[in-house]
Every structure is written in C-alpha cells, then in structure tokens.
C-alpha atoms as a PDB file:
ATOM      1  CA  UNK A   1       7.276  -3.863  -7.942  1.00  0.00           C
ATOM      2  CA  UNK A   2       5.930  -6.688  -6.131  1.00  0.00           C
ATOM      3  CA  UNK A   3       8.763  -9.145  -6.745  1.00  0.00           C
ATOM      4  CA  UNK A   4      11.266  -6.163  -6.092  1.00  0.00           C
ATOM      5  CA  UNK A   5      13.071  -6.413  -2.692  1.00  0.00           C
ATOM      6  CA  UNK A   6      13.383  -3.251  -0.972  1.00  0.00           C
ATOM      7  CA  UNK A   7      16.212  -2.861   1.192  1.00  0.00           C
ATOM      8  CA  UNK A   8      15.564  -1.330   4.597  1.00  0.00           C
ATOM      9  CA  UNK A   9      17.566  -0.705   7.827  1.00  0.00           C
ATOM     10  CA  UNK A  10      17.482   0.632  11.131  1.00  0.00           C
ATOM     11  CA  UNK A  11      20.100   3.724  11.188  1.00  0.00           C
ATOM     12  CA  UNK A  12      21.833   4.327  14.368  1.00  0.00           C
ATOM     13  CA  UNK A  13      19.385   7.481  15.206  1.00  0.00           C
ATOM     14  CA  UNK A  14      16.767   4.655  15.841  1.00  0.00           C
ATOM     15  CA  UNK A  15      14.712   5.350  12.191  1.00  0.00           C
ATOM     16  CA  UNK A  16      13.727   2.833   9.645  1.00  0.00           C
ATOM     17  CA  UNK A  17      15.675   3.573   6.127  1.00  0.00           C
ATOM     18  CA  UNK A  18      14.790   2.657   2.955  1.00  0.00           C
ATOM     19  CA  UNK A  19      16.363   2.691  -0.391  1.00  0.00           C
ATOM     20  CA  UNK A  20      14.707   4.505  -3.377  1.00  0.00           C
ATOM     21  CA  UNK A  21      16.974   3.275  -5.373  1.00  0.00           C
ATOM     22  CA  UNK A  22      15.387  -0.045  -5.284  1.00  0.00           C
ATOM     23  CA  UNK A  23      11.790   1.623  -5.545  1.00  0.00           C
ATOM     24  CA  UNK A  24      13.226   3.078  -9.026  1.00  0.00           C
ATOM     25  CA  UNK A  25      14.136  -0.137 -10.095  1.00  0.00           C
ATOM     26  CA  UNK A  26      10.664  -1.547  -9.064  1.00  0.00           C
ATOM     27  CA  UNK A  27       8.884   1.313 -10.912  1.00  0.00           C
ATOM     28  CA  UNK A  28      11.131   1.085 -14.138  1.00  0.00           C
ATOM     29  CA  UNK A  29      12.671   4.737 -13.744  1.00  0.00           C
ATOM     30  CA  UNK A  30      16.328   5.660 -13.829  1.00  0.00           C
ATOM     31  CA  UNK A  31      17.990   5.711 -10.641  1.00  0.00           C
ATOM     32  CA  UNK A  32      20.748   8.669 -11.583  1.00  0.00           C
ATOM     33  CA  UNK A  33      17.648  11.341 -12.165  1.00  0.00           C
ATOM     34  CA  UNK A  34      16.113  10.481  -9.126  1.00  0.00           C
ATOM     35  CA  UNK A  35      19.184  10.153  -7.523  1.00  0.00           C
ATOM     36  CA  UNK A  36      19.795  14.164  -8.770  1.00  0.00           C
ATOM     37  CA  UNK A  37      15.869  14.819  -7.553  1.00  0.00           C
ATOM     38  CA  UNK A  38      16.885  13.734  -4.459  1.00  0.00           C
ATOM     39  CA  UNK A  39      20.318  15.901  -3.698  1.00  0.00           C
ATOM     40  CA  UNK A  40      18.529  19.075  -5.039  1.00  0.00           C
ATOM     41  CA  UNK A  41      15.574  18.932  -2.545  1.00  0.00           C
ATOM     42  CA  UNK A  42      16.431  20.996   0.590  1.00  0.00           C
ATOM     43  CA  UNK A  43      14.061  18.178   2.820  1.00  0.00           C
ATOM     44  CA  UNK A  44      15.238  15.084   0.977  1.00  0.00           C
ATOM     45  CA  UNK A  45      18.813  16.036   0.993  1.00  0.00           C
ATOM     46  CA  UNK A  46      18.899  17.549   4.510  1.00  0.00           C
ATOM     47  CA  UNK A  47      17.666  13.268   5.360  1.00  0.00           C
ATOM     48  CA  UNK A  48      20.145  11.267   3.038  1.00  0.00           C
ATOM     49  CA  UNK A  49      22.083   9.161   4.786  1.00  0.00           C
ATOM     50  CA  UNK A  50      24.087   6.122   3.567  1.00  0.00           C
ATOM     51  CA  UNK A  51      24.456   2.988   5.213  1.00  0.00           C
ATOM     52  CA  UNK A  52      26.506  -0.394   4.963  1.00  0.00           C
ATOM     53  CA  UNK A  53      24.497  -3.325   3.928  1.00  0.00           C
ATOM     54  CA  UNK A  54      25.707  -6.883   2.953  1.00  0.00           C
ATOM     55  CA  UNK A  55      24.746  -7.186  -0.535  1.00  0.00           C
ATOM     56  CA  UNK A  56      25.991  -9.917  -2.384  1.00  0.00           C
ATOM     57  CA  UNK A  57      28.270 -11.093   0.142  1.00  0.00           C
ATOM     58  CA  UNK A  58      30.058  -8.102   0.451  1.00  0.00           C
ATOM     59  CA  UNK A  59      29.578  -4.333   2.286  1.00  0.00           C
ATOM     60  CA  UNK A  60      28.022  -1.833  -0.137  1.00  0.00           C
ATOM     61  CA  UNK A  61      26.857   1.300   1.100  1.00  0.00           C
ATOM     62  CA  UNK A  62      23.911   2.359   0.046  1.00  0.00           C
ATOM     63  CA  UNK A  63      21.661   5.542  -0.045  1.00  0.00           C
ATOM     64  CA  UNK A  64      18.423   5.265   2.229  1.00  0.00           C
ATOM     65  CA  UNK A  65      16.038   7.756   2.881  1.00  0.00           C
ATOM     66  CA  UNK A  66      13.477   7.531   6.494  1.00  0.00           C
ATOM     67  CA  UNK A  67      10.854   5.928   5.701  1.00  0.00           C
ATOM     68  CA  UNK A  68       8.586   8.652   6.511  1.00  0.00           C
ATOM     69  CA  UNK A  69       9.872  10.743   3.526  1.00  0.00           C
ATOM     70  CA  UNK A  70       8.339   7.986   1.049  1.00  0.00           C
ATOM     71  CA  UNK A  71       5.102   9.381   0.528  1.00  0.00           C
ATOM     72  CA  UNK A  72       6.678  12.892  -0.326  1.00  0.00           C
ATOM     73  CA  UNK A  73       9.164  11.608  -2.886  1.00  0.00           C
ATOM     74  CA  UNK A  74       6.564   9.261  -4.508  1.00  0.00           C
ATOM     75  CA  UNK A  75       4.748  12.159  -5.057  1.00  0.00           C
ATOM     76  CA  UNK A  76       7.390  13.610  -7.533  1.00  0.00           C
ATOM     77  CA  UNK A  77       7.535  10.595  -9.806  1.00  0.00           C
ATOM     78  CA  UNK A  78       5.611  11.478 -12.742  1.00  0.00           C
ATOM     79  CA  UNK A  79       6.564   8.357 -15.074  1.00  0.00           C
ATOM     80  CA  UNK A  80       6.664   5.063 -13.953  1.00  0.00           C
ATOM     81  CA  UNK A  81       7.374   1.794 -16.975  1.00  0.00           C
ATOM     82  CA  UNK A  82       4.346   0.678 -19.089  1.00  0.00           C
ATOM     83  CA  UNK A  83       3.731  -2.807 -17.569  1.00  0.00           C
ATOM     84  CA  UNK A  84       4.191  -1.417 -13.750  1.00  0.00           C
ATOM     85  CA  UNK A  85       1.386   1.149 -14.963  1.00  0.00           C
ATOM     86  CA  UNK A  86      -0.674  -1.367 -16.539  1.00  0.00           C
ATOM     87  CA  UNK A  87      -0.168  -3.329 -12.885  1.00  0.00           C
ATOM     88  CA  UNK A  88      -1.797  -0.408 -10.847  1.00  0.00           C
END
C-alpha cells in the first residue's frame, strides 16, 4: 500500500477527495465489489462524486469519496491480499 499512489483532489465544494479505488488496488481487493459497496450505502452514495484528473496524459474522471468518509468505508473491508496482511 505504501508504494501505491493515492489520488486526491480538492472538489469545488472546498473538500479533499480521495479515490478508493486506488486504496483497493493498494489492499489487493477488487475494485467492482467495492465499487457496488459503495453505490448501495445510503451515506457513501449520498457523497460520491466524480472528478477530472490528468492521468496518463489525458482527462479521466474518476470516483472520489471526502476524505472524511475513509475511516467508515475501511471499516467494511473484511479481506485485504496475503502479503498486504502479512505487511500490517
């Protein structure tokens, strides 16, 4: 997780964003049933917001979550990949 950038941006309401779609990549977890996690919860979901960030060289938009809805989410991750475990 360490040598996994996490992207992070300032959305125009003033709050910091971050994508937990790069966290799942970190942890070793599949992005598309977090991704579902994350629509079906009335608190995430009511907070999604997508921005534009140059990835690559070109405009991607990408799903970020406020940073103050981390700690919440992490909370429902029950299985993280072997070797990040064996990290911890």
């Amino acid at each position: 997780m360490a040598d996994t950038p996490v992207p992070a941006a300032v959305g125009q309401d003033g709050k910091v964003y971050f994508s937990p779609r790069a966290i799942c990549e970190g942890l070793g977890i599949t992005w598309q049933g977090q991704h579902v996690k994350i629509m079906a919860d009335p608190v995430l979901s009511s907070c999604v917001t997508e921005i534009v960030m140059q990835i690559g060289g070109q405009g991607r938009s990408v799903l970020m979550l406020p940073k103050e809805m981390a700690p919440g989410w992490l909370f429902t991750i029950k299985k993280v990949a072997p070797e990040v475990q064996a990290k911890g």
